[in-house]
Protein backbone atom coordinates (compact mmCIF):
# COMPACT_ATOMS: atom_id res chain seq x y z
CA UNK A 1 -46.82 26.31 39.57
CA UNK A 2 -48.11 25.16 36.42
CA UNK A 3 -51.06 26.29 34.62
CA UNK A 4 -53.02 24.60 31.98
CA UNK A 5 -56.31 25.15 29.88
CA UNK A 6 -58.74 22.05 29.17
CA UNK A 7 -61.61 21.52 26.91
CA UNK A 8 -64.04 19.09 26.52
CA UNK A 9 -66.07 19.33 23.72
CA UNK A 10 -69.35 16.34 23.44
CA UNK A 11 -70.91 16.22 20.37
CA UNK A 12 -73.56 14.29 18.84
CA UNK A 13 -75.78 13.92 15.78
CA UNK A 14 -78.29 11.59 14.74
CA UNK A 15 -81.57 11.06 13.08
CA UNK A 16 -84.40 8.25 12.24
CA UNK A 17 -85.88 9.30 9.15
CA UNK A 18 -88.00 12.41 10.63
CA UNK A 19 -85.81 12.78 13.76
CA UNK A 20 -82.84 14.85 14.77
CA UNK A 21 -81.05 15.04 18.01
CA UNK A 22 -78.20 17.13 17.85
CA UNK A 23 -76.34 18.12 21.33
CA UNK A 24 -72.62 19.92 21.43
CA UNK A 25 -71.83 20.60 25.06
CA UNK A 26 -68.37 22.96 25.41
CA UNK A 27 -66.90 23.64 28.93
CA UNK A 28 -63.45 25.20 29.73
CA UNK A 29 -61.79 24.71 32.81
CA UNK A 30 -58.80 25.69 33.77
CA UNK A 31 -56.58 23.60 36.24
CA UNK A 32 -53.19 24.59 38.30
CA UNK A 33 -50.84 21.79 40.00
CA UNK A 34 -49.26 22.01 43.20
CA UNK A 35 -47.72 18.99 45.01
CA UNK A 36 -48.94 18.58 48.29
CA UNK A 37 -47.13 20.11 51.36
CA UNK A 38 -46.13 23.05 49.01
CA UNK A 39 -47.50 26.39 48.65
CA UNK A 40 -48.43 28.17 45.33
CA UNK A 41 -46.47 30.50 44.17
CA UNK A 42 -49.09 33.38 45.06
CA UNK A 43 -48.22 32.37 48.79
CA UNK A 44 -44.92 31.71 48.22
CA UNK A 45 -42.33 31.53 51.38
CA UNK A 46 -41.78 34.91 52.98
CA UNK A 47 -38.57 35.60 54.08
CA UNK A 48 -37.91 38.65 57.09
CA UNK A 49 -34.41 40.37 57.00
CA UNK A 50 -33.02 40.94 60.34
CA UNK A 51 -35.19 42.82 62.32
CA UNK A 52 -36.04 45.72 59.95
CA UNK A 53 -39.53 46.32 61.15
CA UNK A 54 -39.74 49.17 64.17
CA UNK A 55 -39.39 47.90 67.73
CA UNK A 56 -43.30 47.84 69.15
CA UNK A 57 -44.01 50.00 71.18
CA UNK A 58 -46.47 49.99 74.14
CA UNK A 59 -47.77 53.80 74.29
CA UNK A 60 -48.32 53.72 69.97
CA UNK A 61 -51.59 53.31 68.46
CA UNK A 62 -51.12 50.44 65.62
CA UNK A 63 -53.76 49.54 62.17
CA UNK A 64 -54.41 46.02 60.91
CA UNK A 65 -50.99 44.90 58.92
CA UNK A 66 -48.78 47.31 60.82
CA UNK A 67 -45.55 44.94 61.66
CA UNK A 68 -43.36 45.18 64.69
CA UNK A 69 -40.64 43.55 66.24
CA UNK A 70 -39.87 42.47 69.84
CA UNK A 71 -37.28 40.11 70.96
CA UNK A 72 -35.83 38.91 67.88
CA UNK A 73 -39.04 38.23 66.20
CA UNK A 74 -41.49 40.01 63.97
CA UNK A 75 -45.76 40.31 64.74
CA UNK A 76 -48.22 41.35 62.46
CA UNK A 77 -51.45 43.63 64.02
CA UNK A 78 -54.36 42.12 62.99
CA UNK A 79 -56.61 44.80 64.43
CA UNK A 80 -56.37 48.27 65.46
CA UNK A 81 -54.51 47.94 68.55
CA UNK A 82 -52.89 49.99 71.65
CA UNK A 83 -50.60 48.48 74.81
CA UNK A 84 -51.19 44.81 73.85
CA UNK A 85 -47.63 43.04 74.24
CA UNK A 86 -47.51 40.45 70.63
CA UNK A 87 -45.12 38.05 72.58
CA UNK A 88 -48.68 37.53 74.79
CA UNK A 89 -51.60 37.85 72.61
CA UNK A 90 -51.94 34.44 71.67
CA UNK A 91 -54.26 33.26 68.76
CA UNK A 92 -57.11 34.94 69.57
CA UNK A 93 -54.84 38.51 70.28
CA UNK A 94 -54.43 41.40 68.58
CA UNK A 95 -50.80 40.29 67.26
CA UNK A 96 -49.93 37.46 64.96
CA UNK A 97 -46.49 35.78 64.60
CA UNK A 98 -44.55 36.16 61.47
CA UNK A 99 -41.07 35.17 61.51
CA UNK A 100 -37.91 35.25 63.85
CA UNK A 101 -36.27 38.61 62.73
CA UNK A 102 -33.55 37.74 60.41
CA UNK A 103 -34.31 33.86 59.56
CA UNK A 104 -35.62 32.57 56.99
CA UNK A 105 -38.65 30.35 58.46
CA UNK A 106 -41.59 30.17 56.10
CA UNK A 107 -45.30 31.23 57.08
CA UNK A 108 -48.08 28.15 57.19
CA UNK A 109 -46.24 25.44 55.15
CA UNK A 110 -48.68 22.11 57.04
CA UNK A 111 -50.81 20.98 54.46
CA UNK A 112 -54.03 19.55 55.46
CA UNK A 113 -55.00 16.25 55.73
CA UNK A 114 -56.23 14.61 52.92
CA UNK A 115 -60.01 13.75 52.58
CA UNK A 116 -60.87 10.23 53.48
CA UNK A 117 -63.93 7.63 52.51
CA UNK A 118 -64.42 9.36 49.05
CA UNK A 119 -68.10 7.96 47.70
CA UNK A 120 -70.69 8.56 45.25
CA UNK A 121 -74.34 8.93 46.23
CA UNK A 122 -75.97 9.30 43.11
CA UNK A 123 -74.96 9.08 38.80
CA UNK A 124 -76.75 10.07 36.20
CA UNK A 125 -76.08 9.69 32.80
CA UNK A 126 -74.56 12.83 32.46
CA UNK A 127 -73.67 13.76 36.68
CA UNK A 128 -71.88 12.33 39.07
CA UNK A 129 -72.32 13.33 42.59
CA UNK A 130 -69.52 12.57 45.39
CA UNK A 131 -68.85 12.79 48.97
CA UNK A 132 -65.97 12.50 51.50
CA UNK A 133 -65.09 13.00 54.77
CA UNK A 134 -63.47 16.11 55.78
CA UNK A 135 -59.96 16.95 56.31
CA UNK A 136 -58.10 18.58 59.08
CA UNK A 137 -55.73 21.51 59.05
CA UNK A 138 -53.30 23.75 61.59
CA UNK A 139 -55.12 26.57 60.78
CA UNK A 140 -58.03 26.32 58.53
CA UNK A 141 -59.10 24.38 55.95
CA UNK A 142 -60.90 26.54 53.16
CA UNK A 143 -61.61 24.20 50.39
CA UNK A 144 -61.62 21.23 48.23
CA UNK A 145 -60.51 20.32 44.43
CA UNK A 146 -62.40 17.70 42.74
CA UNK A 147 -60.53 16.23 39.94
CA UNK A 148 -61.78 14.16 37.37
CA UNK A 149 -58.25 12.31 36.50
CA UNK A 150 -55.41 14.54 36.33
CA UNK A 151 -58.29 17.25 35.58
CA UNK A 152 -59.35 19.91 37.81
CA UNK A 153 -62.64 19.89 37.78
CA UNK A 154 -64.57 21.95 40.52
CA UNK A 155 -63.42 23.83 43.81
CA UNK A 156 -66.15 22.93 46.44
CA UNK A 157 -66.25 24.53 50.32
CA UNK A 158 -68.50 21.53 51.84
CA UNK A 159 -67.66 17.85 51.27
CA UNK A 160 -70.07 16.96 48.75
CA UNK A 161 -70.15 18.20 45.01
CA UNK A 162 -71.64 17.18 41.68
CA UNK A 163 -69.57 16.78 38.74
CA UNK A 164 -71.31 17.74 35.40
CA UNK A 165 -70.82 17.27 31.61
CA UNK A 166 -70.28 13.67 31.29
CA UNK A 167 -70.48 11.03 28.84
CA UNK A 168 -73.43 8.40 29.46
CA UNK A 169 -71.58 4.84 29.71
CA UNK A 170 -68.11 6.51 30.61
CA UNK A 171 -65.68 5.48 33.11
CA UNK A 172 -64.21 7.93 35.23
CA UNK A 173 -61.97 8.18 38.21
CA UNK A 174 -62.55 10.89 41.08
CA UNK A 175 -60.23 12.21 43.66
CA UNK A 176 -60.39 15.12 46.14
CA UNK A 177 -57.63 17.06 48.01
CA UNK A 178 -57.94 19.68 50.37
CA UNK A 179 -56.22 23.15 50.37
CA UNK A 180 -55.85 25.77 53.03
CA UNK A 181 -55.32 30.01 53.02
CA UNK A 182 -51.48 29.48 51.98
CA UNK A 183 -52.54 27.63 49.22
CA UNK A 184 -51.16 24.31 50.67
CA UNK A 185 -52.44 20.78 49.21
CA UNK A 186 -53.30 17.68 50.78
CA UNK A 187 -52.25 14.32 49.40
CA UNK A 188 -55.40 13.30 47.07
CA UNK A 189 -58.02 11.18 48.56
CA UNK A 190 -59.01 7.73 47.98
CA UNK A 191 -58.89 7.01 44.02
CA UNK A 192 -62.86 6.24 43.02
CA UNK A 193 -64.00 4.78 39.92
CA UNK A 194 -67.50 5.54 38.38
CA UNK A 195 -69.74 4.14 35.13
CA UNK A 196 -71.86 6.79 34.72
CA UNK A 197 -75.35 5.43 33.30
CA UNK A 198 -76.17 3.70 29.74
CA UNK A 199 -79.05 5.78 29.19
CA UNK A 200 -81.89 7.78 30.62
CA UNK A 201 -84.43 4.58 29.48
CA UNK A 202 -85.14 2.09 31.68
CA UNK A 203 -83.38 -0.81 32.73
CA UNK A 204 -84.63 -4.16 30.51
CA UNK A 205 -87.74 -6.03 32.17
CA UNK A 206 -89.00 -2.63 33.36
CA UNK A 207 -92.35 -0.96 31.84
CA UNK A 208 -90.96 2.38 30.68
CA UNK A 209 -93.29 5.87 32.05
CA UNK A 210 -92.86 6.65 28.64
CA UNK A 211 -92.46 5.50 24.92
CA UNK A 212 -90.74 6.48 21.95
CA UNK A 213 -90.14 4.52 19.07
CA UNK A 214 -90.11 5.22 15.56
CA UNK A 215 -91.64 2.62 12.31
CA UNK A 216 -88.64 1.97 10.15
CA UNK A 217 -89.82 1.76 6.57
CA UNK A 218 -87.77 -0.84 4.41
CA UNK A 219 -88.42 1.46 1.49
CA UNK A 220 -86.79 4.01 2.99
CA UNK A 221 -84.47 2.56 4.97
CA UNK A 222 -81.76 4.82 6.75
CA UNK A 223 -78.11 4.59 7.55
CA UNK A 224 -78.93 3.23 11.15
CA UNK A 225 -75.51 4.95 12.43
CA UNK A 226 -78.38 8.44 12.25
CA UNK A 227 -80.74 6.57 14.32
CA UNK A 228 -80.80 8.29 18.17
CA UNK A 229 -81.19 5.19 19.81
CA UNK A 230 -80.23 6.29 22.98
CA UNK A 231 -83.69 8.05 22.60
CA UNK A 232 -85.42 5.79 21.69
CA UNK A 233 -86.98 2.77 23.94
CA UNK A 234 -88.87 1.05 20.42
CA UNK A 235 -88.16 0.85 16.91
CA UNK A 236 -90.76 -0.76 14.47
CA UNK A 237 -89.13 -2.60 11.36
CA UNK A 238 -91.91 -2.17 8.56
CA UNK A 239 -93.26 -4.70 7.33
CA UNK A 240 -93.32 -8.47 7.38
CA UNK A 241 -96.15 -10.21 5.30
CA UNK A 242 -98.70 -12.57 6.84
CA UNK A 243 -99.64 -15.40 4.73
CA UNK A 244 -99.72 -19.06 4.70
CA UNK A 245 -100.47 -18.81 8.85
CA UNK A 246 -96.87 -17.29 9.23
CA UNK A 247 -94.93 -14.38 9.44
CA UNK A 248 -92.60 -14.23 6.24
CA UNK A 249 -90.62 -11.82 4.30
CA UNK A 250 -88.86 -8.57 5.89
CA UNK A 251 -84.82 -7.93 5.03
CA UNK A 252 -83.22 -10.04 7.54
CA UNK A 253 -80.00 -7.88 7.13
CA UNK A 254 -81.74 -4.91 7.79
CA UNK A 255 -83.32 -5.74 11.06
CA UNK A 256 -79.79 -7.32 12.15
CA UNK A 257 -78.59 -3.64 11.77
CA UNK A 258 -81.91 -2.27 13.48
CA UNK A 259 -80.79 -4.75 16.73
CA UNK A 260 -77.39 -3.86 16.24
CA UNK A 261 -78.60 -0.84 17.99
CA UNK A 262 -79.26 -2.42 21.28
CA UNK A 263 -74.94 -2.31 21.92
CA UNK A 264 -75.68 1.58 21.99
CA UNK A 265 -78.85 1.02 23.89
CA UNK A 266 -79.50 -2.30 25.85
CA UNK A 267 -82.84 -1.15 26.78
CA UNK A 268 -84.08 -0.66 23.02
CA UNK A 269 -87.18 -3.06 22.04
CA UNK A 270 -86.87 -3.95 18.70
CA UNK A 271 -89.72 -5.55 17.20
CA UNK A 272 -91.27 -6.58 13.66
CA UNK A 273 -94.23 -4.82 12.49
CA UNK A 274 -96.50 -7.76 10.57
CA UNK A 275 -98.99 -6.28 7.95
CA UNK A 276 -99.72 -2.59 6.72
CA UNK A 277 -101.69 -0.87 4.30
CA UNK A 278 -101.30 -3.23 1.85
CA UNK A 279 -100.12 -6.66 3.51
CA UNK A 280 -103.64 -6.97 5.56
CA UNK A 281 -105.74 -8.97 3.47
CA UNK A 282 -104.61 -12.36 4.57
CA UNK A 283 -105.45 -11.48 8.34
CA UNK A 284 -108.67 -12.71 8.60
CA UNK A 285 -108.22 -15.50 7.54
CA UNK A 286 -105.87 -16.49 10.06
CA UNK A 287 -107.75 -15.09 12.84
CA UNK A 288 -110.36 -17.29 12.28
CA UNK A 289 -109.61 -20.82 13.30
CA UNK A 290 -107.70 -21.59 16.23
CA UNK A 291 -105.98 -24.13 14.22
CA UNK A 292 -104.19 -20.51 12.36
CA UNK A 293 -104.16 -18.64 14.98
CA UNK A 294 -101.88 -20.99 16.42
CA UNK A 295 -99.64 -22.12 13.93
CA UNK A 296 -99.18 -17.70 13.36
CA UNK A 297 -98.48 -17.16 16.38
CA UNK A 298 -95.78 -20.18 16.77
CA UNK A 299 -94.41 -18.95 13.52
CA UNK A 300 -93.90 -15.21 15.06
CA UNK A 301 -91.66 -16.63 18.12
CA UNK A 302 -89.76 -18.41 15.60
CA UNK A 303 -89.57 -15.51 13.83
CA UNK A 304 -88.38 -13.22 16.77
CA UNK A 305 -85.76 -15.81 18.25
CA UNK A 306 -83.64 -16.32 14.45
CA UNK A 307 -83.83 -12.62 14.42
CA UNK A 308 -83.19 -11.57 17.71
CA UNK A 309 -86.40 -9.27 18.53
CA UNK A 310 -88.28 -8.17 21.41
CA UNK A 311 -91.86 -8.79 20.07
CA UNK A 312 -94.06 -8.50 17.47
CA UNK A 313 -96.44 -5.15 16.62
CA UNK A 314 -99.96 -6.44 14.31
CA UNK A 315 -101.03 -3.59 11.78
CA UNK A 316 -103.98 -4.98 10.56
CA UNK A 317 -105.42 -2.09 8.35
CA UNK A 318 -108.36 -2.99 9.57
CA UNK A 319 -110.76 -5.84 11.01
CA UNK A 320 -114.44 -5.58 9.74
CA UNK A 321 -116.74 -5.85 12.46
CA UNK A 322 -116.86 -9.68 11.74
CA UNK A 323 -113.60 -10.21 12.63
CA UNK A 324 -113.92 -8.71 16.16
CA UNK A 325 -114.43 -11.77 18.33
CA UNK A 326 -111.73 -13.31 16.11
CA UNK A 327 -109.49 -10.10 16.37
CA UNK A 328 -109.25 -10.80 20.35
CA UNK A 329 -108.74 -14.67 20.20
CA UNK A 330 -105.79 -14.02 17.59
CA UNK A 331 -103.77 -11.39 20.22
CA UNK A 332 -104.72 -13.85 22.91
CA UNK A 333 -103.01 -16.49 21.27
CA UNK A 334 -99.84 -14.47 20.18
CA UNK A 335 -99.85 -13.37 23.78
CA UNK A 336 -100.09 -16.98 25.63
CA UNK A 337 -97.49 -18.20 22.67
CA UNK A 338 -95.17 -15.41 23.56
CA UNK A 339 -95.15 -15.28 26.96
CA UNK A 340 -94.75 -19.53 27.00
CA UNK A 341 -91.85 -18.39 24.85
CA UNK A 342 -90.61 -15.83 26.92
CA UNK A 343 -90.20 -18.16 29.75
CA UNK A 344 -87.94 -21.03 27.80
CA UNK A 345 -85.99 -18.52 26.70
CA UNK A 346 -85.44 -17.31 30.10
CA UNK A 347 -87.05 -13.76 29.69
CA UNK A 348 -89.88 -14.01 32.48
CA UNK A 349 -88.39 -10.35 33.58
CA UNK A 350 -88.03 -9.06 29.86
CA UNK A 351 -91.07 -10.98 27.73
CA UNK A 352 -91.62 -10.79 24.57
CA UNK A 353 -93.83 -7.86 23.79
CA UNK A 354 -96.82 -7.62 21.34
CA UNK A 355 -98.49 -4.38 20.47
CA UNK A 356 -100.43 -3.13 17.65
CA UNK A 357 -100.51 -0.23 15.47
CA UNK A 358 -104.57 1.08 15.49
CA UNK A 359 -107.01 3.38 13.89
CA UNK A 360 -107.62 6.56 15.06
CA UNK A 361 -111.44 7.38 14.52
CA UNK A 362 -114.54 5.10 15.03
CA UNK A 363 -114.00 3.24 11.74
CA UNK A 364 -110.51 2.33 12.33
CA UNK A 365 -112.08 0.43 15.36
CA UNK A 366 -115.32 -1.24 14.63
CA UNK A 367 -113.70 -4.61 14.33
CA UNK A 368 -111.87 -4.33 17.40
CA UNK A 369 -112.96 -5.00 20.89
CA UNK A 370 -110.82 -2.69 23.02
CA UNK A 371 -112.34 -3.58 26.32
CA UNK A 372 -111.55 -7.45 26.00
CA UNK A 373 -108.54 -7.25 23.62
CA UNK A 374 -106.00 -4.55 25.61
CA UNK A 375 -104.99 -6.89 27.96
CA UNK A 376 -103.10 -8.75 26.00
CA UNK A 377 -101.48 -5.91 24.54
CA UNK A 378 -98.42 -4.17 26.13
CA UNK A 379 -99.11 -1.13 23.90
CA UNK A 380 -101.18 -0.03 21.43
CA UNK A 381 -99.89 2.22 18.99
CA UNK A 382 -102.67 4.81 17.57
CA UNK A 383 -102.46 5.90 14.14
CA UNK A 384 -102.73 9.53 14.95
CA UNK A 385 -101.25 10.55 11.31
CA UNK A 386 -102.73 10.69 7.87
CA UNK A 387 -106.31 11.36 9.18
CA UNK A 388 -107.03 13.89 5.69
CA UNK A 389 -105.50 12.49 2.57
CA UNK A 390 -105.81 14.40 -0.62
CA UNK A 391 -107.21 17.72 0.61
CA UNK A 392 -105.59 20.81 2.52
CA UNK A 393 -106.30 20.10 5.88
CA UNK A 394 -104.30 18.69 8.40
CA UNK A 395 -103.41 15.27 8.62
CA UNK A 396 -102.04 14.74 11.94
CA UNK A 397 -103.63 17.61 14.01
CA UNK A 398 -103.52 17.53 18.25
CA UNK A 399 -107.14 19.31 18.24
CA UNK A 400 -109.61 19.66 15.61
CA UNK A 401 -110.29 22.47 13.38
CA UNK A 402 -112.41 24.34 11.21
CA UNK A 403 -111.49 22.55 8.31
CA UNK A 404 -111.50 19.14 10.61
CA UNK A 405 -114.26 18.75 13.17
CA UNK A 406 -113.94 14.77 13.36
CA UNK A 407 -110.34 13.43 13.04
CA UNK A 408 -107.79 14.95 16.39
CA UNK A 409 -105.28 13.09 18.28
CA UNK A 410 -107.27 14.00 21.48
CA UNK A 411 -110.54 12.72 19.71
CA UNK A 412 -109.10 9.21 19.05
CA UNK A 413 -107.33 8.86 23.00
CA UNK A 414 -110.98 9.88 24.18
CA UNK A 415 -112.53 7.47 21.88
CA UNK A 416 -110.05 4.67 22.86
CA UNK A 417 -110.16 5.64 27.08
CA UNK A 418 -113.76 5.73 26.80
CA UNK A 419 -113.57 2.37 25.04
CA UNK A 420 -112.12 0.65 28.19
CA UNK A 421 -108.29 0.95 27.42
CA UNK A 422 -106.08 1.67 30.20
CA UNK A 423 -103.64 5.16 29.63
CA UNK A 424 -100.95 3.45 30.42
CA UNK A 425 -101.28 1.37 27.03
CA UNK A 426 -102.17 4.25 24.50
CA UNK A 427 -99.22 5.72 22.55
CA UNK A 428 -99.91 8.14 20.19
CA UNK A 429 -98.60 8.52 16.83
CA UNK A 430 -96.98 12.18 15.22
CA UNK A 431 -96.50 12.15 11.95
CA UNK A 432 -92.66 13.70 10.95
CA UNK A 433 -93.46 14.32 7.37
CA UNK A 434 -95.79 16.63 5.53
CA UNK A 435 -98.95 15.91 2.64
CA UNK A 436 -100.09 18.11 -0.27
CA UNK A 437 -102.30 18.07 -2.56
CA UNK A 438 -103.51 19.69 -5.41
CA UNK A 439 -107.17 21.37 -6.00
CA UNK A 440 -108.63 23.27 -9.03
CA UNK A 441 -111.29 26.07 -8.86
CA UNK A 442 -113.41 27.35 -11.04
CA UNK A 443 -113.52 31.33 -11.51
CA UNK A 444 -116.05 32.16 -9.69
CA UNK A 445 -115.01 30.42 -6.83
CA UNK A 446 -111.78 32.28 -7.08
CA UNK A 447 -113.62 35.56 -7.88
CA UNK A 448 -115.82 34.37 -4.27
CA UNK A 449 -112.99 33.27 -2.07
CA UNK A 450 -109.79 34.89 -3.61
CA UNK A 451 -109.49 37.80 -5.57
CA UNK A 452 -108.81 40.61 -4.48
CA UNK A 453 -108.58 39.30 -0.74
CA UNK A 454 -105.81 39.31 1.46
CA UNK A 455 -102.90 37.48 0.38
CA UNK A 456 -104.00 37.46 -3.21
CA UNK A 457 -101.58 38.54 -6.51
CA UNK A 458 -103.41 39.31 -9.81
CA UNK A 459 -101.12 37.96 -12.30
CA UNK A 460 -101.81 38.88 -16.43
CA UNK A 461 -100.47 36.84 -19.24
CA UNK A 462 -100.71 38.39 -22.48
């Protein structure tokens, strides 16, 4: 018998400009070989020398593993036992057969049967979960091997088990054989060949219970071979301009690699983000005839086709309020040109998508009409980040503080649920990064606040 040791070692690293996945999974297993119809060499073939063991005898008293012998062959007690004759106790007696005295023939050397109608019920990812029928033995069958390959992978008692520790988008071929007490091995079962899953996203055409996408800057563009975009379901290239009625500009190259990603990750929406900070000016403008709105929004599908996207996301930093009833007529448009768009190009399961990236307080909304405009969004993406610039507080904060009694993430998803938009839509934003600033005092603000308080080192120059 041959025995070998086998590792499998997983490991994976990755990161979009503020995130890190890192996962190193390590298991050791270790595997012995024996043919089928053979026993292992811990039950190897036991051989009885003429008639050595004492002649039984009917008035003695005899323990568990006491041995006799009685015409020509050799019994084994398997209880304490008195006047029961081995040549009749049968299976269920007191005696079991061993050998004839003097020959050579082997204890249990039938292997089972081997398993039949080997099936999986259920893959993940990651798991792989099997079933069989069971197999049949002269004595007992006492378990199953599960090999993945030529590897052992798991000893079972039942005939289901779940193999572990896989590789999402992996082939892999099962097979089961069954073993009984004298270490005996069936022939393996049906050969079964398993995918396990892409990724734990959803399938394309789907709406997703939850999203996670990142805004890739093109000033700070990564090495997209970091990006985790098997955790990902968006990704945000930022920004394209808006002028002239169309969407222009954006590095072509770079959002080729961006959708490059989608071989890792079929599920991954990759869209354009139009606007920003400081590519918002020529917005309202557009969104004020219908004549602009329109020839925009045919410019964005032509956009998304020659580059291969999933959608467009508007960051419009940020409609006055006389731009509100134009604000909802331009998404409207974008939508009914999309979705007309979606359907020649044979996406009616998978349309295009349009969100839009949204302020997070009162102000960041006054030119928006949530109520009338979320319906032709398939997300809206808050700007939970950034709400204190230039002073010490915190900029992206879950609840608000002492220092912050307006700007929290759960002020702005009140603000927007209580302004009509369905939970399902809102997607807040968390801000990877960190802002300082710096603030002078005078001295008797210091002497107030400072000095001599906890936390505080008098330093001298001379």
């Amino acid at each position: 018998m041959n025995g070998k040791n086998v590792i499998k070692g997983h490991f994976k690293r990755g990161f979009l400009s503020l995130f890190m996945v890192a996962s190193l999974v390590i298991s050791l297993i270790t595997s012995f070989s024996i043919p089928a119809g053979h026993v292992s060499a811990a039950e190897s073939i036991q051989a009885v020398a003429a008639c050595t063991d004492a002649a039984w005898d009917a008035t003695k008293t005899y323990n568990g593993g006491n041995r006799v012998s009685l015409n020509g062959k050799v019994y084994e007690a398997k209880w304490w036992t008195l006047n029961e004759n081995p040549a009749q106790s049968g299976s269920w007696g007191a005696w079991k057969y061993i050998s004839d005295c003097g020959g050579t023939t082997p204890g249990d050397t039938t292997a089972p049967t081997a398993p039949a109608n080997l099936t999986s019920t259920a893959k993940t990812a990651n798991t792989v979960s099997l079933s069989w029928s069971a197999s049949t033995d002269n004595v007992a069958v006492t378990g199953y091997n599960v090999y993945s390959g030529s590897t052992l992978n798991t000893t079972v008692t039942g005939t289901t088990a779940t193999v572990s520790g896989l590789t999402a988008s992996t082939a892999y071929t099962f097979t089961v054989k069954a073993k009984d007490a004298a270490g005996n091995l069936s022939a393996a079962s049906n050969v079964l060949s398993v995918t396990t899953s892409d990724t734990s996203t959803p399938n394309p055409g789907t709406t997703p219970n939850k999203v996670i996408g990142g805004y890739v800057a093109d000033w700070n563009f990564p090495n997209v071979n970091t990006i985790p975009a098997t955790k990902l379901t968006h990704l945000y290239y930022a920004f394209a301009n808006a002028a002239n009625n169309a969407v222009s500009g954006g590095d072509t190259g770079k959002i080729a690699q961006l959708v490059s990603l989608k071989q890792k990750n079929p599920s991954l929406k990759v869209l354009i983000s139009v606007g920003g900070w400081g590519n918002s000016a020529n917005f309202s403008g557009i969104a004020s005839t219908d004549a602009n709105r329109t020839a925009f929004a045919n410019s964005a599908l032509q956009y998304i086709r020659a580059n291969k996207l999933d959608g467009i996301d508007i960051d419009w930093e940020y409609p006055a309020v006389s731009d509100k009833q134009n604000y909802t007529l331009f998404i409207k448009k974008i939508r009914e040109v999309l979705d007309a768009g979606s359907v020649a190009d044979g996406r009616s399961n998978n349309k295009y998508q349009v969100t839009a990236a949204t302020g997070a307080s009162q102000y960041g909304i006054e030119g928006i009409d949530l109520a009338s405009v979320q319906q032709y969004f398939d997300y809206i993406n808050i700007m939970t980040y950034d709400m204190q610039v230039g002073t010490n507080s915190h900029h992206t904060n879950l609840y608000t503080s002492s220092l912050n009694s307006s700007y929290s993430v759960d002020n702005a998803v009140k603000l927007y649920k209580n302004s009509g938009v369905a939970t399902s839509k809102i997607v807040i934003g968390g801000a990877f990064y960190s802002a300082g600033t710096t603030t002078e005092y005078t001295y008797d603000q210091l002497l107030a606040s400072y000095i001599n308080k906890n936390g505080w080192t008098r330093q001298w120059m001379m």
